[in-house]
C-alpha atoms as a PDB file:
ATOM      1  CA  UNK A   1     -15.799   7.301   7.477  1.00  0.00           C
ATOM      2  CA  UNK A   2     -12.829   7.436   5.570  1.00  0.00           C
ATOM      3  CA  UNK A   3     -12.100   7.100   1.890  1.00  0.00           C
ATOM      4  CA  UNK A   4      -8.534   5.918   0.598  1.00  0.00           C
ATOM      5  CA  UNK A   5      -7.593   6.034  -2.950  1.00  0.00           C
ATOM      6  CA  UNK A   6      -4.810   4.382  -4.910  1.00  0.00           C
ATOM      7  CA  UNK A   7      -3.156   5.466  -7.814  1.00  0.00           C
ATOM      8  CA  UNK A   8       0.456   5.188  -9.327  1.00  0.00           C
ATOM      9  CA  UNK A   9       0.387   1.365 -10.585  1.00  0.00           C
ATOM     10  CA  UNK A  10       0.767   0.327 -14.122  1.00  0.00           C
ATOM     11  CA  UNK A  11       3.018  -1.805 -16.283  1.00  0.00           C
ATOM     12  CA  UNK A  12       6.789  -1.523 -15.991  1.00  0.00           C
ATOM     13  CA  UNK A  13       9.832  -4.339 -16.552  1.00  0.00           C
ATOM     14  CA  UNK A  14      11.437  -6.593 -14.393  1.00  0.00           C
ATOM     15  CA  UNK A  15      14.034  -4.420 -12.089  1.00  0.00           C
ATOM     16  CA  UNK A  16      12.751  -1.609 -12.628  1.00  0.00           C
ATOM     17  CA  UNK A  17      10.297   1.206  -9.964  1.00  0.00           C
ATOM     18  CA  UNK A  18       6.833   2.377  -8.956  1.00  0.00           C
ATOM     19  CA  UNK A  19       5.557   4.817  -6.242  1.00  0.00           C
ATOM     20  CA  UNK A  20       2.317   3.678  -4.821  1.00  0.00           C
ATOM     21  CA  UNK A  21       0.009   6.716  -3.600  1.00  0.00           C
ATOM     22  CA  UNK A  22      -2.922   6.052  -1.073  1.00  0.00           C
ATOM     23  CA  UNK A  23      -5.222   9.187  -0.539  1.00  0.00           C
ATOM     24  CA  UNK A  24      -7.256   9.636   2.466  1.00  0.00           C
ATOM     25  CA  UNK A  25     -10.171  11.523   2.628  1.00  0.00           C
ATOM     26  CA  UNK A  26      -9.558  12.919   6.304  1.00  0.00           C
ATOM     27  CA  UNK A  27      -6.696  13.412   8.245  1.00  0.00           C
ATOM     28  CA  UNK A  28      -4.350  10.190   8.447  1.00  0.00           C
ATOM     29  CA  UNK A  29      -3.997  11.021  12.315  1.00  0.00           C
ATOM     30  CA  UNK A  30      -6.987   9.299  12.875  1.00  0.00           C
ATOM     31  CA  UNK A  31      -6.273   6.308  10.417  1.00  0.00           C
ATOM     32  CA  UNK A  32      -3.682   3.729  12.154  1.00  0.00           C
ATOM     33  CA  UNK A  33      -1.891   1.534  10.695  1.00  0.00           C
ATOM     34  CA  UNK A  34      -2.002   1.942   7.848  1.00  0.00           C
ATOM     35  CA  UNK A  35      -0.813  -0.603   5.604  1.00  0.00           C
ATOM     36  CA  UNK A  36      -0.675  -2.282   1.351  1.00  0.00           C
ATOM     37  CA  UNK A  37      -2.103  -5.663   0.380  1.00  0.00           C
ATOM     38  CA  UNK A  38      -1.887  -7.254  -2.987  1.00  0.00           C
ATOM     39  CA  UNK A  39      -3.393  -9.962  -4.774  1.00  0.00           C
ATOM     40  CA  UNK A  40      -2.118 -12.049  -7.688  1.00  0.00           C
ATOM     41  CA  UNK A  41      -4.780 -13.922  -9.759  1.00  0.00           C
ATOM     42  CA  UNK A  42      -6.026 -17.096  -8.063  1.00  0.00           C
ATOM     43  CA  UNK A  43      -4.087 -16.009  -4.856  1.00  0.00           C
ATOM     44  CA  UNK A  44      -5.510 -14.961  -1.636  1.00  0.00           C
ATOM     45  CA  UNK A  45      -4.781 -11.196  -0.799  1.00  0.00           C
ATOM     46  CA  UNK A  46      -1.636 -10.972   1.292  1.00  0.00           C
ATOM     47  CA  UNK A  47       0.032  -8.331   3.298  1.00  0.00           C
ATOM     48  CA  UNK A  48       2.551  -6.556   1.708  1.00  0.00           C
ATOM     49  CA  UNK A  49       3.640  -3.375   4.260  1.00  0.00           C
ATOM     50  CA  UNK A  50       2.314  -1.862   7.406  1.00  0.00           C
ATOM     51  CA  UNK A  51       2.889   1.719   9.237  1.00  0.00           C
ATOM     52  CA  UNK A  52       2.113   2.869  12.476  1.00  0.00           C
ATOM     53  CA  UNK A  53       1.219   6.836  13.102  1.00  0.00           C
ATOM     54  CA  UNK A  54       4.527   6.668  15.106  1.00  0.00           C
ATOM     55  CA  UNK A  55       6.512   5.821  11.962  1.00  0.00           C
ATOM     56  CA  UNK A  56       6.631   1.508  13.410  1.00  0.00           C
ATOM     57  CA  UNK A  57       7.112  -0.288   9.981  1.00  0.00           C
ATOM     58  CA  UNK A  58       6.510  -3.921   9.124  1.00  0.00           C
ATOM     59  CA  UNK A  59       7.045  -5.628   5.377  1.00  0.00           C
ATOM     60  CA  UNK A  60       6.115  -8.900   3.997  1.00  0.00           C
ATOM     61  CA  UNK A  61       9.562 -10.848   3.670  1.00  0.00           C
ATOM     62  CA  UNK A  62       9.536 -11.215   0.310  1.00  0.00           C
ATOM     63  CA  UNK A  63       9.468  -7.565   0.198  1.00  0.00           C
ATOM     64  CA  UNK A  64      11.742  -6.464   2.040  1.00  0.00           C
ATOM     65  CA  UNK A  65      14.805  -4.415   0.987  1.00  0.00           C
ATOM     66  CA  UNK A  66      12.879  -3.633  -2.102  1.00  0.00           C
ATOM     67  CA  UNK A  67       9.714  -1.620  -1.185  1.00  0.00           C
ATOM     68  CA  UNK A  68       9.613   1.468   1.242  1.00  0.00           C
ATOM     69  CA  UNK A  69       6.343   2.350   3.072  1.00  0.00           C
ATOM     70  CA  UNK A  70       5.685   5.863   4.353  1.00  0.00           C
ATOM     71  CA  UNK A  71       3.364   8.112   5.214  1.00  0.00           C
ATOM     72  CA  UNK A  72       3.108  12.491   4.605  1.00  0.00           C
ATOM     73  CA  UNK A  73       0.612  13.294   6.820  1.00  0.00           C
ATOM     74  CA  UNK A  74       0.249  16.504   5.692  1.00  0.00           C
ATOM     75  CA  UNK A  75      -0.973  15.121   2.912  1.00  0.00           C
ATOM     76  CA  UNK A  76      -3.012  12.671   4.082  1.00  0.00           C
ATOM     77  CA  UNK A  77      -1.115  10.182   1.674  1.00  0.00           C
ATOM     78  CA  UNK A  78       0.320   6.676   2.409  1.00  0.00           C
ATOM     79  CA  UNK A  79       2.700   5.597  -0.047  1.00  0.00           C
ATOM     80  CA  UNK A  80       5.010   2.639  -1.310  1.00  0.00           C
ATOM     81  CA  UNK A  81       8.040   2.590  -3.108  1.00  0.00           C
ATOM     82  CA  UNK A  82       8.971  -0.051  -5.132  1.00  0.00           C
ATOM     83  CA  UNK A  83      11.896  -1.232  -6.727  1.00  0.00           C
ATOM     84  CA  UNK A  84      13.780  -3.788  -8.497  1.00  0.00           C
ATOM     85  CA  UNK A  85       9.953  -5.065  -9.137  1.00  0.00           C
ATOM     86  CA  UNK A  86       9.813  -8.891 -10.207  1.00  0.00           C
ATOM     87  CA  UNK A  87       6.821 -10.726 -12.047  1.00  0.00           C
ATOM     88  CA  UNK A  88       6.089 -12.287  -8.638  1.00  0.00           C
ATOM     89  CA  UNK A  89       4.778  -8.596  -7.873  1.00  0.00           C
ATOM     90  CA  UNK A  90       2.427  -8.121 -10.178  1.00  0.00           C
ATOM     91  CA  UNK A  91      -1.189  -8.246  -8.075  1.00  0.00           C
ATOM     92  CA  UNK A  92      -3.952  -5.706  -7.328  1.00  0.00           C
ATOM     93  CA  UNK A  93      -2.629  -3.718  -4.636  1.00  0.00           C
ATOM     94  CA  UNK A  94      -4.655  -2.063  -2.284  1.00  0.00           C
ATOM     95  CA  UNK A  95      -4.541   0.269   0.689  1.00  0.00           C
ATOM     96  CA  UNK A  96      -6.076   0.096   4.216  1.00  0.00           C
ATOM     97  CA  UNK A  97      -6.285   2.083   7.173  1.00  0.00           C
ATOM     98  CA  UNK A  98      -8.346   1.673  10.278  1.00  0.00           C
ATOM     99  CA  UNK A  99      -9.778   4.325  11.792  1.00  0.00           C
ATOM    100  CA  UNK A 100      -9.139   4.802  15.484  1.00  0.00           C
ATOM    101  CA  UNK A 101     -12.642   7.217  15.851  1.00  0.00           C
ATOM    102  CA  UNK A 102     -14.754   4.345  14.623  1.00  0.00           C
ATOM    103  CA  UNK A 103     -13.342   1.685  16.801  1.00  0.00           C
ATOM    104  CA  UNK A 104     -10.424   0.685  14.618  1.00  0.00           C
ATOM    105  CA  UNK A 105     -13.334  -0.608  11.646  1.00  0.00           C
ATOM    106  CA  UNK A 106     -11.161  -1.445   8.651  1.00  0.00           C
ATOM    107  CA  UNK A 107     -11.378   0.557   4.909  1.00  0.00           C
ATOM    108  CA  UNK A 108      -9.995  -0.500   1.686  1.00  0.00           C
ATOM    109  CA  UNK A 109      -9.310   1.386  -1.187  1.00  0.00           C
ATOM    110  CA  UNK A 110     -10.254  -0.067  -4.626  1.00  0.00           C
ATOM    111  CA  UNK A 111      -6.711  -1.057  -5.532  1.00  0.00           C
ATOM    112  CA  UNK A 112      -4.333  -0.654  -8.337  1.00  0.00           C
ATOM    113  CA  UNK A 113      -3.162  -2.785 -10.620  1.00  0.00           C
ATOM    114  CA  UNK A 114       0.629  -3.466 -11.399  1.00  0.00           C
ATOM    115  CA  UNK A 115       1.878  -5.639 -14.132  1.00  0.00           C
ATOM    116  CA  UNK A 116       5.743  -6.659 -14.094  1.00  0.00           C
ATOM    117  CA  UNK A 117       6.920  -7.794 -17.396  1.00  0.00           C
ATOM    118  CA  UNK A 118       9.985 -10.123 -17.462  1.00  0.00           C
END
């Protein structure tokens, strides 16, 4: 099993940054992709960035050029970067990882909430 935890959401204004964390219980090595999800209220959850273990990145396209996805794995930590944050961001967002010694079965973290205020 594996255990991911998100932290590092909150509330901040239109254009301006926050750094998504995603703690894994157990080395990261064995958890690939990895990737963020959010969902808005009434909305279904939606992909927001993936990473491989070999670095391989892939980002929603309303996204991209304004969130970073990366992983430390000597940290065990996934994380994304966000800036110039809109209203349109603000969701639950929530880490996953599958991990490749139990067949690739998926885990989620709890999530995180961030708010974007116009």
């Amino acid at each position: 099993q594996v255990q991911l935890v998100e932290s590092g959401g909150g509330l901040v204004q239109a254009g301006g940054s926050l750094r998504l964390s995603c703690a894994a219980s157990r080395s990261i090595f064995f958890v690939d992709p990895m990737g963020w999800y959010r969902q808005a209220p009434g909305k279904e959850r939606e992909l927001v960035a993936t990473i491989t273990r070999s670095g391989s990145t892939n980002y929603a396209d309303s996204v991209k050029g304004r969130f970073t996805i990366s992983r430390d794995s000597a940290k065990n930590t996934v994380y994304l970067q966000m800036n110039s944050l809109k209203p349109e961001d603000t969701a639950v967002y929530y880490c996953n990882g599958h991990l490749i010694t139990e067949r690739g079965r998926l885990y989620w973290g709890q999530g995180t909430q961030v708010t974007v205020s116009s």
